[in-house]
Protein backbone atom coordinates (compact mmCIF):
# COMPACT_ATOMS: atom_id res chain seq x y z
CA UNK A 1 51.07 33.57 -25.62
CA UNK A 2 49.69 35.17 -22.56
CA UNK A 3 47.06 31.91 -22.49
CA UNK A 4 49.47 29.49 -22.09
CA UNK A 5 51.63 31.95 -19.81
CA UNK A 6 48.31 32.30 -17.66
CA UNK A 7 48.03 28.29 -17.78
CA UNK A 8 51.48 27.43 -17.26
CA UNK A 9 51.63 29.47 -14.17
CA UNK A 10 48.11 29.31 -12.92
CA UNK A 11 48.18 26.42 -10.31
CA UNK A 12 52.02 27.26 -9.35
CA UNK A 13 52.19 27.74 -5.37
CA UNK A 14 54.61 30.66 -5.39
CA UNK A 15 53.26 34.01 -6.02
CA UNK A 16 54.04 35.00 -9.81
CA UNK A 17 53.69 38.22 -11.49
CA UNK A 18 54.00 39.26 -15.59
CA UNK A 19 55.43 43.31 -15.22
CA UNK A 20 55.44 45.10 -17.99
CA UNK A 21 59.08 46.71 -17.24
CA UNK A 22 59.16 50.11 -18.53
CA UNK A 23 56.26 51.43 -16.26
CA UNK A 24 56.21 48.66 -13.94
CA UNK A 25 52.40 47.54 -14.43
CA UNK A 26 51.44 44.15 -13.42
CA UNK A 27 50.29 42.49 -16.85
CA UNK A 28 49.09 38.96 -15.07
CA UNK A 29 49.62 37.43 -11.74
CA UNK A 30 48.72 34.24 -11.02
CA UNK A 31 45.87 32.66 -8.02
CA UNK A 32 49.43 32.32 -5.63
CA UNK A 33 50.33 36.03 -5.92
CA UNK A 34 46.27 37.42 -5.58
CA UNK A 35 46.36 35.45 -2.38
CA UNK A 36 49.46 36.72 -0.90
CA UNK A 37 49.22 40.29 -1.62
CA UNK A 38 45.50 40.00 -0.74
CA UNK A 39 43.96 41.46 -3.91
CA UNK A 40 41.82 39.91 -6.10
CA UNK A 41 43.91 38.49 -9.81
CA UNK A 42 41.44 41.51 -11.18
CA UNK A 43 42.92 44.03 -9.05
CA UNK A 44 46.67 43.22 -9.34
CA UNK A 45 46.12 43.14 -13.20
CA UNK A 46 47.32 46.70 -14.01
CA UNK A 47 48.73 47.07 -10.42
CA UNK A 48 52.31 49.30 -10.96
CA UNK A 49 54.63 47.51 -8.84
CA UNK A 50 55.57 50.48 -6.83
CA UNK A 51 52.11 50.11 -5.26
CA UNK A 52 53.78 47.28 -3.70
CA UNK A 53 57.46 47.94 -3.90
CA UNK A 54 58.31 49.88 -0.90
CA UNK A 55 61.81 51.09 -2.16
CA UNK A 56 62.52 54.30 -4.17
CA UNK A 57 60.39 54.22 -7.88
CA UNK A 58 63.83 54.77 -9.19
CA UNK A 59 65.47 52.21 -7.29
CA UNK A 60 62.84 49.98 -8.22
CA UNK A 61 62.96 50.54 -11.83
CA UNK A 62 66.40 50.33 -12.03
CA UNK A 63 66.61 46.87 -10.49
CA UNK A 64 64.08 45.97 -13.16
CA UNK A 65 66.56 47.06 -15.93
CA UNK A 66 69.21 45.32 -14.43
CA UNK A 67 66.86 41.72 -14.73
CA UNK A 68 66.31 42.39 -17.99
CA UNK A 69 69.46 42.98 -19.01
CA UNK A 70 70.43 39.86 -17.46
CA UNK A 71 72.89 41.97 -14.85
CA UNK A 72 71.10 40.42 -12.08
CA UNK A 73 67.67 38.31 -11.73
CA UNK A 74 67.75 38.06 -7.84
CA UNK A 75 66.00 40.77 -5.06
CA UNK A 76 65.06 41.36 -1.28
CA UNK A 77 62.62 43.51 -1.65
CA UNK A 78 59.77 44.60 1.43
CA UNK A 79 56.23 44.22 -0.49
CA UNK A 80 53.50 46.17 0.97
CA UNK A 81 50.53 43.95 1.21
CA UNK A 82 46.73 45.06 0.74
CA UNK A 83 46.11 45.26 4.34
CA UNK A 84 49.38 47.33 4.79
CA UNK A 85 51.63 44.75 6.26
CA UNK A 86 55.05 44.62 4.55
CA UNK A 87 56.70 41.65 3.99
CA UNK A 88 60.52 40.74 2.93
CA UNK A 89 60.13 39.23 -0.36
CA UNK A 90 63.03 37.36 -2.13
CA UNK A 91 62.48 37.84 -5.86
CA UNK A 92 63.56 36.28 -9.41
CA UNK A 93 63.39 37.95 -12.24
CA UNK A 94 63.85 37.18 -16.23
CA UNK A 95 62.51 38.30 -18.60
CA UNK A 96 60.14 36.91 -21.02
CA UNK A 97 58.64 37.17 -24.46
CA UNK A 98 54.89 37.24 -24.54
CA UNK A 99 52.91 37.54 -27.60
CA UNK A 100 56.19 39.66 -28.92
CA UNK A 101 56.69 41.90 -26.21
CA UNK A 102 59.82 42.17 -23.83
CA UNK A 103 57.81 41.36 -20.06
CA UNK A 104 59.69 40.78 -16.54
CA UNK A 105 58.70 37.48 -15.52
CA UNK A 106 59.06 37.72 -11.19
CA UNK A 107 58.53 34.58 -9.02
CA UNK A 108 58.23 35.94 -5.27
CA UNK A 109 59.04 33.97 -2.08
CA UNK A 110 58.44 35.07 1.38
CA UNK A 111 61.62 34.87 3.46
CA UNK A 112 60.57 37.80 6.14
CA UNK A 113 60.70 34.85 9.18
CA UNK A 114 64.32 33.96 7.31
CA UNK A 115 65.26 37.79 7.57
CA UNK A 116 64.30 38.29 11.19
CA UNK A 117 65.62 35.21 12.23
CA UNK A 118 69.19 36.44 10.11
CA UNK A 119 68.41 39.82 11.88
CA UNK A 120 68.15 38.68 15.40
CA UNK A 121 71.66 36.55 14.77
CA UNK A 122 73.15 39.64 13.51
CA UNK A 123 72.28 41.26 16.86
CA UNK A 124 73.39 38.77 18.82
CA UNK A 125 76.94 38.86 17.11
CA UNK A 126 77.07 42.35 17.89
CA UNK A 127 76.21 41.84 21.40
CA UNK A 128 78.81 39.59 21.85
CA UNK A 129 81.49 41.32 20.13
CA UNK A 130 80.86 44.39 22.11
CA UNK A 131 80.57 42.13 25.63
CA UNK A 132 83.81 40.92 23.99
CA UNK A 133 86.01 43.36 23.74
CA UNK A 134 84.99 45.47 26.99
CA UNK A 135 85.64 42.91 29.20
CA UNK A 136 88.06 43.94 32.33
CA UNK A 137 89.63 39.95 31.44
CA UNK A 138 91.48 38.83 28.52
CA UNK A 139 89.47 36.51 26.42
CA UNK A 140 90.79 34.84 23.45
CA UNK A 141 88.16 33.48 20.65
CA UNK A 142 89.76 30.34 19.51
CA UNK A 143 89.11 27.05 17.33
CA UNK A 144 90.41 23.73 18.36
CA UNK A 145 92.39 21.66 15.61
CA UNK A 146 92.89 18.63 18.19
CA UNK A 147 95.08 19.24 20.77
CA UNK A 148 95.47 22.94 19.75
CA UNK A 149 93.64 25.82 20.02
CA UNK A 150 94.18 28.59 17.18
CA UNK A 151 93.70 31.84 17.95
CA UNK A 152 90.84 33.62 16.19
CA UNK A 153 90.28 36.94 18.08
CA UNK A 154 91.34 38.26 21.29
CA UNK A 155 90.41 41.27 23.00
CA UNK A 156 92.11 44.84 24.39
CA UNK A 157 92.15 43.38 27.49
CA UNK A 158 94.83 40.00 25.87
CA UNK A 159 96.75 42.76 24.10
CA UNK A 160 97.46 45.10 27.43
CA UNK A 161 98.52 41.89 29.42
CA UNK A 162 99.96 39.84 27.14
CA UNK A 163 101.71 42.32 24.96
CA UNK A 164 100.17 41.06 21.42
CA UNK A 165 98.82 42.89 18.89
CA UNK A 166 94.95 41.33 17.50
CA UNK A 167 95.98 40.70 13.82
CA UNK A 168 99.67 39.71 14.61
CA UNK A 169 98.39 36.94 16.98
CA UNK A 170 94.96 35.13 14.49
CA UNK A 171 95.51 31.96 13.40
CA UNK A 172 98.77 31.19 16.01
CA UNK A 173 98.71 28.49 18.39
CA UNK A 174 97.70 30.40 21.36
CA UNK A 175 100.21 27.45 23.93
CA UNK A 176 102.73 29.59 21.70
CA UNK A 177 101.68 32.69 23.21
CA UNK A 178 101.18 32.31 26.73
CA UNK A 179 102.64 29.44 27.61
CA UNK A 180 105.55 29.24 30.41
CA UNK A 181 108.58 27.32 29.49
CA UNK A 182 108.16 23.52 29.74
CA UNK A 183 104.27 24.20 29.83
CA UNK A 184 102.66 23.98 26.49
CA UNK A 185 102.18 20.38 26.73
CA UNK A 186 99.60 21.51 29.72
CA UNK A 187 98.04 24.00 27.34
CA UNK A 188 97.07 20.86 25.14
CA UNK A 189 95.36 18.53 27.68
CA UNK A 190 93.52 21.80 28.59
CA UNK A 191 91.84 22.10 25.27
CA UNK A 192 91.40 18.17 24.83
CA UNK A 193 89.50 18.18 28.49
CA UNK A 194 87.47 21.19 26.59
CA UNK A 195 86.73 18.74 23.72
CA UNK A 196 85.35 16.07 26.13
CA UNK A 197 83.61 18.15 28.87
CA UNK A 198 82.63 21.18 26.17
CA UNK A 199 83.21 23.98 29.68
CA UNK A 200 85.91 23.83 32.18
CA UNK A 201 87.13 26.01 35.02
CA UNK A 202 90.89 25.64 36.34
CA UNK A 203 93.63 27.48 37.74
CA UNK A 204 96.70 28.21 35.37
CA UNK A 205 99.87 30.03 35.27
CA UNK A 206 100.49 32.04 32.14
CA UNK A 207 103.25 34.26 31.07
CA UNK A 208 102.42 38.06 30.25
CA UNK A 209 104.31 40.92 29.85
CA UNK A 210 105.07 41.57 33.86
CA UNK A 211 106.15 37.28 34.24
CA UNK A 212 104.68 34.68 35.25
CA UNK A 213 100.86 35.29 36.54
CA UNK A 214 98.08 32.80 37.76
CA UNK A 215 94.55 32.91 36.12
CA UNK A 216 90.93 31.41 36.56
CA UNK A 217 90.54 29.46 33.35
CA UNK A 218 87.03 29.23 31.88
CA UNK A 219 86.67 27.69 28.57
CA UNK A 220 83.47 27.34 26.88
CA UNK A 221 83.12 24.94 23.72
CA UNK A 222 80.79 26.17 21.12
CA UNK A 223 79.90 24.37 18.03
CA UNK A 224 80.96 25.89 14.24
């Protein structure tokens, strides 16, 4: 019954709301979810979600199809609070008989820190790959499987002097690449000295396209 729905969920710390699904109207919502949206239990209590909901009302009631017909129960949506701050909001949805009617049952975490913070990484991978692949150098992207590193990426710069194409080089030992004859075995103290010092500078020889050439070496450990 919606008694023992409103008891059950009452004293629950997560924000919890009772949606009747066809028009979207907030049917209960517990002491958590009055709190976090900044209305009063009173106020939500007949609330229609796209109040709150910041996406499309179409969007929005088609994702609340889809949780009840058990095609999906989990959402990122950005919740408009009463104060007009919006907030990402990771939802889960099922629905829920009460008192014999069909109701959307949503339990509603905040995860807009976890967003930003997933936001700003995604930003700095983009910086990267773009310092990446404009450098004047060639830089390979590697991983280190003891004594040899496997390539993972390299840049235009690799391909020009080396001759290699991008996808025809990932996941080859790079000492297989670049290496002069009778030199890979150097190639492999190189990335064990990596290992233990995590950066190194030194002067190699590698073999491109136009012979033999000698290089500043700078390689910088990072951490899966």
């Amino acid at each position: 019954s919606a008694r023992r729905f409103r008891e059950m969920v009452e004293e629950q710390r997560a924000p919890m709301l009772l949606i009747e699904p066809d028009a979207g109207a907030s049917v209960e919502a517990n002491a958590a979810a009055a709190s976090f949206y900044g209305y009063t239990q009173a106020e939500l209590t007949g609330l229609r979600i796209q109040a709150i909901n910041q996406l499309d009302a179409d969007e929005i009631a088609e994702r609340r199809q889809e949780a009840m017909a058990h095609q999906d129960n989990r959402f990122v949506f950005p919740h408009r609070l009463s104060d007009g701050t919006v907030r990402a909001v990771e939802t889960y949805a099922s629905p829920i008989e009460v008192d014999g009617d069909e109701l959307l049952f949503s339990i509603i975490h905040d995860v807009t820190e976890r967003k930003q913070r997933e936001e700003e990484l995604q930003r700095e991978r983009d910086r990267f790959a773009t310092l990446f692949e404009n450098l004047p150098s060639p830089v390979v992207h590697g991983r280190a499987e003891g004594e040899i590193a496997r390539v993972q990426a390299v840049n235009q710069a690799f391909e020009e002097l080396f001759g290699y194409d991008a996808d025809a080089v990932e996941g080859e030992p790079l000492r297989t690449l670049i290496a002069p004859e009778g030199k890979k075995n150097d190639m492999g103290r190189i990335t064990r000295r990596a290992l233990e010092e995590r950066e190194l500078q030194t002067e190699v020889q590698r073999q491109t396209v136009d012979g033999l050439r000698t290089f500043q070496l700078h390689v910088a450990m990072q951490n899966a």
